[in-house]
PDB file of N, CA and C in Angstrom:
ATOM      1  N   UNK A   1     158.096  64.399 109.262  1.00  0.00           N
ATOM      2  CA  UNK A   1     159.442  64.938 109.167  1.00  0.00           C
ATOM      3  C   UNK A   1     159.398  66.441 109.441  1.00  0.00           C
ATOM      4  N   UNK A   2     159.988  66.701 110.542  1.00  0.00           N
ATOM      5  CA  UNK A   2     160.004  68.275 110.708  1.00  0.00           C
ATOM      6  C   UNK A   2     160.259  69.070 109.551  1.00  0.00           C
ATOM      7  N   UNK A   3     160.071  70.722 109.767  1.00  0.00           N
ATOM      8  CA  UNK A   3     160.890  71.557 108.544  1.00  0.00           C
ATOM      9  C   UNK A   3     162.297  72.110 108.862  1.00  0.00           C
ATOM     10  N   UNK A   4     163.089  72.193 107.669  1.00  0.00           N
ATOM     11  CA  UNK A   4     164.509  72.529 108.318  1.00  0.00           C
ATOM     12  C   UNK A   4     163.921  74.193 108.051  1.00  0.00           C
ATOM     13  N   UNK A   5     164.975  75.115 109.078  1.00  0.00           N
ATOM     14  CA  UNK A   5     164.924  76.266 108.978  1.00  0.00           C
ATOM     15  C   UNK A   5     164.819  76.920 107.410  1.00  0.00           C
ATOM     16  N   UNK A   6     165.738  76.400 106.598  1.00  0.00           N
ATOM     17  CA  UNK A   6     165.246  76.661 105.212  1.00  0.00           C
ATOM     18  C   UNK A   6     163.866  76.300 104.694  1.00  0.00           C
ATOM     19  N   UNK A   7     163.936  75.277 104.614  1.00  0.00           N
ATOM     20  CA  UNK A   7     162.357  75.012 104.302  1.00  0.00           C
ATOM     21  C   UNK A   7     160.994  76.713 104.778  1.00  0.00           C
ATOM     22  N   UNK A   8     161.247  76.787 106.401  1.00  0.00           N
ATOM     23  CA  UNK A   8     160.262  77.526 107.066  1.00  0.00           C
ATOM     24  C   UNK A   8     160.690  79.006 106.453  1.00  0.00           C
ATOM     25  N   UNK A   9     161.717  79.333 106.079  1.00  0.00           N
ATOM     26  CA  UNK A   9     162.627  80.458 105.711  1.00  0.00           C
ATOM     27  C   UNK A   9     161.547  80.594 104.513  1.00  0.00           C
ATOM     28  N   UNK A  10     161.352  79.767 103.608  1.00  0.00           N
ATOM     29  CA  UNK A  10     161.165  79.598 102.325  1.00  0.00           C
ATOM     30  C   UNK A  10     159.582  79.942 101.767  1.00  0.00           C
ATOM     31  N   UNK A  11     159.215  79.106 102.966  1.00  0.00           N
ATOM     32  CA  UNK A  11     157.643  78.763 102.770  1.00  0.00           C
ATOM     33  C   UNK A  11     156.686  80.585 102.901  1.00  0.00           C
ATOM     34  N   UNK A  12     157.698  80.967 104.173  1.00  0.00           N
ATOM     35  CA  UNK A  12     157.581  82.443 104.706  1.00  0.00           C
ATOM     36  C   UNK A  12     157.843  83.325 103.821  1.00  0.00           C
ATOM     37  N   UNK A  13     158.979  83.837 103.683  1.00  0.00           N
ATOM     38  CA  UNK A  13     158.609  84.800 102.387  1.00  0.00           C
ATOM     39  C   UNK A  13     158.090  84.063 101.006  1.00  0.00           C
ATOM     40  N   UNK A  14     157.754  83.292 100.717  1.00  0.00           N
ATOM     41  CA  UNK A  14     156.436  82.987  99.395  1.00  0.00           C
ATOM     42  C   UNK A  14     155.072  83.223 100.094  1.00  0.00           C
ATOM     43  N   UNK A  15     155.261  83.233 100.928  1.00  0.00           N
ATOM     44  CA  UNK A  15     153.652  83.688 101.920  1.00  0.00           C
ATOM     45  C   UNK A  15     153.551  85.158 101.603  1.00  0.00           C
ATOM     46  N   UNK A  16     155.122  85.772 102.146  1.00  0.00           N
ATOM     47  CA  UNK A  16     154.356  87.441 102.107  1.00  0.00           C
ATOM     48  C   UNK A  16     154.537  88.123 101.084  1.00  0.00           C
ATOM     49  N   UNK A  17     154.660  87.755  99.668  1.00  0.00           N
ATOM     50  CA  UNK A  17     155.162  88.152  98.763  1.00  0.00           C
ATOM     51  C   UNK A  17     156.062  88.739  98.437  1.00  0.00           C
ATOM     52  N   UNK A  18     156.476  89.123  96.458  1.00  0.00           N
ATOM     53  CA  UNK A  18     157.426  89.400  96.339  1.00  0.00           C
ATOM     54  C   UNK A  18     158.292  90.841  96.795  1.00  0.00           C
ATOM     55  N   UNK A  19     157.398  91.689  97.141  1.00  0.00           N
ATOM     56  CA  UNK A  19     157.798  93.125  97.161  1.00  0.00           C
ATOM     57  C   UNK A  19     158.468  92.713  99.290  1.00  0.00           C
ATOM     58  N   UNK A  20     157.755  92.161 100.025  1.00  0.00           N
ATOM     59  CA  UNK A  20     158.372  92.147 101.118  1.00  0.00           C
ATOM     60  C   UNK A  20     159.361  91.409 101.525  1.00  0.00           C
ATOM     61  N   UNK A  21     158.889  90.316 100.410  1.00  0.00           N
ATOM     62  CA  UNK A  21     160.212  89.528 100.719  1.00  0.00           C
ATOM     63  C   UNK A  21     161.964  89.788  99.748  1.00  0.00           C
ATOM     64  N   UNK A  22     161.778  90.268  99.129  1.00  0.00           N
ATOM     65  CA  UNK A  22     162.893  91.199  98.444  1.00  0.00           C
ATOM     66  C   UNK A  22     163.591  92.305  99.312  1.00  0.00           C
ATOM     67  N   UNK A  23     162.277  92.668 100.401  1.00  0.00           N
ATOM     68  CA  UNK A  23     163.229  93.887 101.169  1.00  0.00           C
ATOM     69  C   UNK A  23     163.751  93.180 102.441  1.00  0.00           C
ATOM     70  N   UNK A  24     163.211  91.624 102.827  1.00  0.00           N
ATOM     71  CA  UNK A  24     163.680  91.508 103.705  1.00  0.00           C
ATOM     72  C   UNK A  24     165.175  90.331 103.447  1.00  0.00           C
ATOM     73  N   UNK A  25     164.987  90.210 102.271  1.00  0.00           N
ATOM     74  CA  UNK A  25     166.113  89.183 101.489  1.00  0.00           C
ATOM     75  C   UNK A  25     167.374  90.020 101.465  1.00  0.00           C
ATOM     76  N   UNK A  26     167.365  91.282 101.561  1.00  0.00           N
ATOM     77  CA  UNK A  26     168.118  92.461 101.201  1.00  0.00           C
ATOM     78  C   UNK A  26     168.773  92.498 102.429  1.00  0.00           C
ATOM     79  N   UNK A  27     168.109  92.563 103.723  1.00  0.00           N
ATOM     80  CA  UNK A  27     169.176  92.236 104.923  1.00  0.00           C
ATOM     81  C   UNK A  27     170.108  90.822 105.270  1.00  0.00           C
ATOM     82  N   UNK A  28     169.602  89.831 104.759  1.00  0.00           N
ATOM     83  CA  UNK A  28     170.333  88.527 104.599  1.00  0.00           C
ATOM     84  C   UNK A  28     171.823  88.366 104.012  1.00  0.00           C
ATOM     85  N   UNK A  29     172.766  87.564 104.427  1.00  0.00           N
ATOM     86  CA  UNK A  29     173.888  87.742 103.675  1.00  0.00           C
ATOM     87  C   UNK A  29     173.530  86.858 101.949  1.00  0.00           C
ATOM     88  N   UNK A  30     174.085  87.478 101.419  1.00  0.00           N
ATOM     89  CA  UNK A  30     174.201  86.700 100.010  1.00  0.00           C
ATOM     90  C   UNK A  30     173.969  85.373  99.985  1.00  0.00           C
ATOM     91  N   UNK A  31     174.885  84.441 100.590  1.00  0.00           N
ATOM     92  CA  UNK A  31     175.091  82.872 100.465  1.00  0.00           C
ATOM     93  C   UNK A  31     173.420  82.391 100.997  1.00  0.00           C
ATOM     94  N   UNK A  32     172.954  82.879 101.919  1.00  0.00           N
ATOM     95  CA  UNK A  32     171.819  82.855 102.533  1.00  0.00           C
ATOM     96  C   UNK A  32     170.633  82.954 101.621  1.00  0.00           C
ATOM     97  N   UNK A  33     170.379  83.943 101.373  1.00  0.00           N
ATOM     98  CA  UNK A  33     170.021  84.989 100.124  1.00  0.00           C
ATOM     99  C   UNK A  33     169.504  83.906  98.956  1.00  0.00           C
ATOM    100  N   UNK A  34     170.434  83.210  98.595  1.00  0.00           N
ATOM    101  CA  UNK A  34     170.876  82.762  97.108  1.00  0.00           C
ATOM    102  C   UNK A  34     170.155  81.338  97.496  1.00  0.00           C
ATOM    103  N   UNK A  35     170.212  80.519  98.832  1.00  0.00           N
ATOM    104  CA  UNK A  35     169.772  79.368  99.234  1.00  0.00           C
ATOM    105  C   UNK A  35     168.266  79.680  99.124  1.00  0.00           C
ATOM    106  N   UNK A  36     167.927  80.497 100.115  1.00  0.00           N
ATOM    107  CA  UNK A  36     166.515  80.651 100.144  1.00  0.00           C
ATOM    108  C   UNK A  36     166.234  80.714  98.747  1.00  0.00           C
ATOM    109  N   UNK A  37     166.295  81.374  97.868  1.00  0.00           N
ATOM    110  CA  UNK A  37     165.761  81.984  96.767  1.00  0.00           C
ATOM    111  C   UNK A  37     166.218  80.744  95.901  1.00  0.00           C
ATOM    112  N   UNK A  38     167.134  80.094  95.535  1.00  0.00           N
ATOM    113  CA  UNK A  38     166.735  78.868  94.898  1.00  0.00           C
ATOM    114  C   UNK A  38     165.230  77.563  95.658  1.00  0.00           C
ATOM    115  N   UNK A  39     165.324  77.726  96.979  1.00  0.00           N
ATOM    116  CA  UNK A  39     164.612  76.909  97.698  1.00  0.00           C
ATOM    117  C   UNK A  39     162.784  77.686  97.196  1.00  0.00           C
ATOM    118  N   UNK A  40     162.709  78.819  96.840  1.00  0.00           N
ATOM    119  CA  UNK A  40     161.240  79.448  96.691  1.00  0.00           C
ATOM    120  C   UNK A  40     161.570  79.174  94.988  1.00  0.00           C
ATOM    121  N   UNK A  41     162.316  78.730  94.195  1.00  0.00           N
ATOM    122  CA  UNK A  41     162.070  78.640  92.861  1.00  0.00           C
ATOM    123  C   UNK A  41     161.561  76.718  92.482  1.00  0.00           C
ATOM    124  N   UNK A  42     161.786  76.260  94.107  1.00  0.00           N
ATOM    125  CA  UNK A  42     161.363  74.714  93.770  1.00  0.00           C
ATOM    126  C   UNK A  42     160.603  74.382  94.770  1.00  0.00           C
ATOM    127  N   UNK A  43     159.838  75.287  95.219  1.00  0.00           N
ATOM    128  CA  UNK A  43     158.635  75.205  96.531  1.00  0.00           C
ATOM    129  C   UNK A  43     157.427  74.649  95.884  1.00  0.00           C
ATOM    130  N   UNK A  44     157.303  73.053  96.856  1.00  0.00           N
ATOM    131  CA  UNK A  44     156.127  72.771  96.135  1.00  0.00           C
ATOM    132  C   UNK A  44     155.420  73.092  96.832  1.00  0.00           C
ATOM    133  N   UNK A  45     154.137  72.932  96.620  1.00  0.00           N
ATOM    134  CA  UNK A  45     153.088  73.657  97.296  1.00  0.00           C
ATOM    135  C   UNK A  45     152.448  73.363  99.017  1.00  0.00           C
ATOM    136  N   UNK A  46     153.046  74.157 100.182  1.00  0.00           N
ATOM    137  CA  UNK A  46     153.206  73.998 101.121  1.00  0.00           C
ATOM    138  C   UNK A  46     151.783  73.380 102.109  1.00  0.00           C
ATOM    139  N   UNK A  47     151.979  72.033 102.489  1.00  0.00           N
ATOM    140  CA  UNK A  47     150.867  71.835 102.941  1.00  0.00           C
ATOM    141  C   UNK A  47     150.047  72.171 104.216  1.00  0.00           C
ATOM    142  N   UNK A  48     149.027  72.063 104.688  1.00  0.00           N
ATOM    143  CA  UNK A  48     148.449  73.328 105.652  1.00  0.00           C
ATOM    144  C   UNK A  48     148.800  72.941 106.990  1.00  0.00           C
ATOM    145  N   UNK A  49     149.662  71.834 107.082  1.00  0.00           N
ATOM    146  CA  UNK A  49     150.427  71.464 108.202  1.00  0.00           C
ATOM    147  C   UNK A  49     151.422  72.646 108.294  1.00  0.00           C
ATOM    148  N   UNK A  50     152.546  72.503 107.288  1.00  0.00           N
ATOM    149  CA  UNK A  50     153.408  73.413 107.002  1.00  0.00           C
ATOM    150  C   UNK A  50     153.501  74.840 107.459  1.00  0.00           C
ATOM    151  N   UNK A  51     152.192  75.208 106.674  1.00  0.00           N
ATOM    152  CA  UNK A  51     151.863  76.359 106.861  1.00  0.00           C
ATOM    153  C   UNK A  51     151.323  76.982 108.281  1.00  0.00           C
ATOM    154  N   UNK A  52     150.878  75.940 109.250  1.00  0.00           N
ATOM    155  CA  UNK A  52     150.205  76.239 110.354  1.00  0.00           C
ATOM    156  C   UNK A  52     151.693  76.163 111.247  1.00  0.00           C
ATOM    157  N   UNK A  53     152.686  75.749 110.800  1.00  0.00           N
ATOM    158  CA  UNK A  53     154.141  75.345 111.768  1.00  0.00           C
ATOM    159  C   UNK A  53     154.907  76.753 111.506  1.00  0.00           C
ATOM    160  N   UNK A  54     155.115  76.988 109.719  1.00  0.00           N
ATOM    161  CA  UNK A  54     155.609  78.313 110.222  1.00  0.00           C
ATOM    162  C   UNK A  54     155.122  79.058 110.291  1.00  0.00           C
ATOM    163  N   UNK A  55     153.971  79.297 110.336  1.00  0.00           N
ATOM    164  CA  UNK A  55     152.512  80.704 111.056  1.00  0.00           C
ATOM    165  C   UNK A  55     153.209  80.850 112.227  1.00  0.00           C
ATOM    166  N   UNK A  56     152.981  79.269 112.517  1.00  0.00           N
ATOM    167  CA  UNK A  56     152.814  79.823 114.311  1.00  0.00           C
ATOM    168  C   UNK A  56     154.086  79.870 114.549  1.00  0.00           C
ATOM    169  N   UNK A  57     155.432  79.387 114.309  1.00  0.00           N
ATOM    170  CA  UNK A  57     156.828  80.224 114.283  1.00  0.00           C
ATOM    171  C   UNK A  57     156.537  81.537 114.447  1.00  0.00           C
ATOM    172  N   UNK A  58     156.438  82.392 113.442  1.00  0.00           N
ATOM    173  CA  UNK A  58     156.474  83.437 113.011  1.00  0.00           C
ATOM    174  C   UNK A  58     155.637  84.513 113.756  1.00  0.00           C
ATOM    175  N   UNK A  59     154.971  84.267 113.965  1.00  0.00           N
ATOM    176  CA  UNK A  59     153.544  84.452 115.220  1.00  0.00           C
ATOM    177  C   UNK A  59     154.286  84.789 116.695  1.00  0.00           C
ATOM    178  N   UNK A  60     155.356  83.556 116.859  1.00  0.00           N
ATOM    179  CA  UNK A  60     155.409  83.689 118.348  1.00  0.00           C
ATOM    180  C   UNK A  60     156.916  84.627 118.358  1.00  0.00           C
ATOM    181  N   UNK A  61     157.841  84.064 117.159  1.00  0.00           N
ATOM    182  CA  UNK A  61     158.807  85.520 117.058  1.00  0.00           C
ATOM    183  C   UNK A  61     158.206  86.971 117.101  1.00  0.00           C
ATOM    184  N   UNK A  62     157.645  86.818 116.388  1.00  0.00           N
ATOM    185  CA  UNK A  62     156.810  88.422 115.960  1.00  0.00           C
ATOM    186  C   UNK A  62     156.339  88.812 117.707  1.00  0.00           C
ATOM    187  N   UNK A  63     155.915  88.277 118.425  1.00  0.00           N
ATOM    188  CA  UNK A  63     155.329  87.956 119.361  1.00  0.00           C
ATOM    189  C   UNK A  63     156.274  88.874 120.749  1.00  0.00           C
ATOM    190  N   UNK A  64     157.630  88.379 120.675  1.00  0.00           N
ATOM    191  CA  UNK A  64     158.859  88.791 121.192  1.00  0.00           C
ATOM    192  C   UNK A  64     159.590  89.722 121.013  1.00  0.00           C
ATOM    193  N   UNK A  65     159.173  90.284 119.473  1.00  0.00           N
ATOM    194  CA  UNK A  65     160.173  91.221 119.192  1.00  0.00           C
ATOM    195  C   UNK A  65     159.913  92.652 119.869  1.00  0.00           C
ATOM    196  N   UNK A  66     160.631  93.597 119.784  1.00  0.00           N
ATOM    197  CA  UNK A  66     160.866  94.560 120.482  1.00  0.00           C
ATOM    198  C   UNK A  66     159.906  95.980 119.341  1.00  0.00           C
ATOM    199  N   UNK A  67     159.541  96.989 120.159  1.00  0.00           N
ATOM    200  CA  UNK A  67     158.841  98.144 118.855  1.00  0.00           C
ATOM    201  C   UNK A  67     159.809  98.454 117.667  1.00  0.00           C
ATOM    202  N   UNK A  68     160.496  98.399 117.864  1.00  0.00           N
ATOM    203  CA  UNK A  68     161.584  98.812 116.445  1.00  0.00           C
ATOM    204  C   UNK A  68     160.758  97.833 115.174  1.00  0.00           C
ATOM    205  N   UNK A  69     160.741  96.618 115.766  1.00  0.00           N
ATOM    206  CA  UNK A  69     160.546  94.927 115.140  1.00  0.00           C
ATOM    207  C   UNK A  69     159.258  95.666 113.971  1.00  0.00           C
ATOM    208  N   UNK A  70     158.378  95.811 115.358  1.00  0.00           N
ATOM    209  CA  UNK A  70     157.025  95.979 115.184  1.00  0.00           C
ATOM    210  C   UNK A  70     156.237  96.929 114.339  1.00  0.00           C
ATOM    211  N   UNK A  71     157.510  98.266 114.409  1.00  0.00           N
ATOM    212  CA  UNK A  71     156.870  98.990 113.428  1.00  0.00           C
ATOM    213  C   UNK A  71     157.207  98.943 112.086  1.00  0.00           C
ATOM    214  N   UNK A  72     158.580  98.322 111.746  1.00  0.00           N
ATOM    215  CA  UNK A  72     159.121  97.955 110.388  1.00  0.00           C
ATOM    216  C   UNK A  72     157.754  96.982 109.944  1.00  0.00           C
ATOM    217  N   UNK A  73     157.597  96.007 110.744  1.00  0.00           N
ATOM    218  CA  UNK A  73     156.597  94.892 110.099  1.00  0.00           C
ATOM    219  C   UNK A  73     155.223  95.507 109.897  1.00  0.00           C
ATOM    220  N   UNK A  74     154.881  96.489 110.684  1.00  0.00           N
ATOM    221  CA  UNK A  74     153.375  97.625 110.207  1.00  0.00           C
ATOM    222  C   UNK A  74     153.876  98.156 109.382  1.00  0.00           C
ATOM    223  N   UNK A  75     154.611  98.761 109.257  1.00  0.00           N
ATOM    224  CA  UNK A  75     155.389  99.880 107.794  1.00  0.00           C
ATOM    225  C   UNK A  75     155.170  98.919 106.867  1.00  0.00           C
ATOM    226  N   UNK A  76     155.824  98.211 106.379  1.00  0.00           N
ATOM    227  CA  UNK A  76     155.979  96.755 105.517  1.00  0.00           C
ATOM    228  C   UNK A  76     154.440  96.137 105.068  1.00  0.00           C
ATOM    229  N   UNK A  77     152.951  96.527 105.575  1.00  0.00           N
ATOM    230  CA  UNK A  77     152.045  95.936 105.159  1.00  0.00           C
ATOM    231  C   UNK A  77     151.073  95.007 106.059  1.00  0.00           C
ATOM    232  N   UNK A  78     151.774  94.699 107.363  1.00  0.00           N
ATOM    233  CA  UNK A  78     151.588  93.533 107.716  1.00  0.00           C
ATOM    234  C   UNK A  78     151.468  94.469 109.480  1.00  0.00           C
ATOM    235  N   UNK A  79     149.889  94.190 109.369  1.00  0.00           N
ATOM    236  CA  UNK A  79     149.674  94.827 110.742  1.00  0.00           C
ATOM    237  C   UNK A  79     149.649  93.930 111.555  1.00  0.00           C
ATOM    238  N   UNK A  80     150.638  95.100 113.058  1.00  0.00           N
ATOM    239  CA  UNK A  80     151.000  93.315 114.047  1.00  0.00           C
ATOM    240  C   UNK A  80     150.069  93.226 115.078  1.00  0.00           C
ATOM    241  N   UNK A  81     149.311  94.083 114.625  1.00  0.00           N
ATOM    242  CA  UNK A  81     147.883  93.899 116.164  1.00  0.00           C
ATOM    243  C   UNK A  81     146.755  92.919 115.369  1.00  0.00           C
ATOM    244  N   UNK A  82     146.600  92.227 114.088  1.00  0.00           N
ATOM    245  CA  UNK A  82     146.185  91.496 113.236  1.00  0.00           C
ATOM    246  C   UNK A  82     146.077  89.810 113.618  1.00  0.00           C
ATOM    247  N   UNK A  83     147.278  90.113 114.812  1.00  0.00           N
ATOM    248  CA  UNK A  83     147.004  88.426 115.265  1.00  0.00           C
ATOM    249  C   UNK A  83     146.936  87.297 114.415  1.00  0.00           C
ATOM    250  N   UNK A  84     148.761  87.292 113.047  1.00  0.00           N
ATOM    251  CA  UNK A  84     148.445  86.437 112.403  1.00  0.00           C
ATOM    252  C   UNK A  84     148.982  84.810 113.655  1.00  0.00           C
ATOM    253  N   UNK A  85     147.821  84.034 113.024  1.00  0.00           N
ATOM    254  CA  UNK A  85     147.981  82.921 113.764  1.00  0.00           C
ATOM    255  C   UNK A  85     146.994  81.693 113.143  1.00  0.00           C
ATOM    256  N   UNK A  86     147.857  80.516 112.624  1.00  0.00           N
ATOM    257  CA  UNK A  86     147.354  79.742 112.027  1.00  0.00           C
ATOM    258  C   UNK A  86     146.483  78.795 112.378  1.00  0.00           C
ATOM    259  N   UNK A  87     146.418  78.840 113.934  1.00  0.00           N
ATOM    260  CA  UNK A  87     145.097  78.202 114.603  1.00  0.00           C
ATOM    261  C   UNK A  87     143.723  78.891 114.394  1.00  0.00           C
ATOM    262  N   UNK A  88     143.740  80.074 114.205  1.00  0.00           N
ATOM    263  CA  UNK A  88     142.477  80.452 114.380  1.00  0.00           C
ATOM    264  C   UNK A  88     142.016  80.282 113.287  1.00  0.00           C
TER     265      UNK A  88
END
């Protein structure tokens, strides 16, 4: 069964913890906001399928985005020359 965008939404910030994912919950609208964040209070524990689907999501966005993207996400902790990618 695929993941719905919530699900991958979900799994992702419980990956990058609480301090990044609070700042990036902060650009989200509320209703959004409030879904995800009930969905990370009943996250069971994501299996390494899961985890390798939204890696590599996240991987290939990150992948596309423009320097603005790139340096918020280096600022933020998360160096993007690091090559996260759940195949390797």
């Amino acid at each position: 069964m695929p993941l719905t965008g919530r699900e991958k939404a979900t799994i992702l910030l419980s990956i990058l913890g609480t301090d990044l994912s609070a700042k990036i919950m902060s650009y989200l609208p509320s209703e959004f906001a409030d879904l995800i964040a009930q969905g990370i209070d009943h996250l069971p524990k994501p299996t390494p399928e899961a985890l390798a689907i939204v890696l590599d999501d996240f991987t290939s966005f990150v992948a596309l985005a423009k320097a603005p993207i790139r340096k918020v996400i280096e600022e933020n902790g998360i160096p993007f020359s690091s090559g996260i990618n759940a195949n390797n």
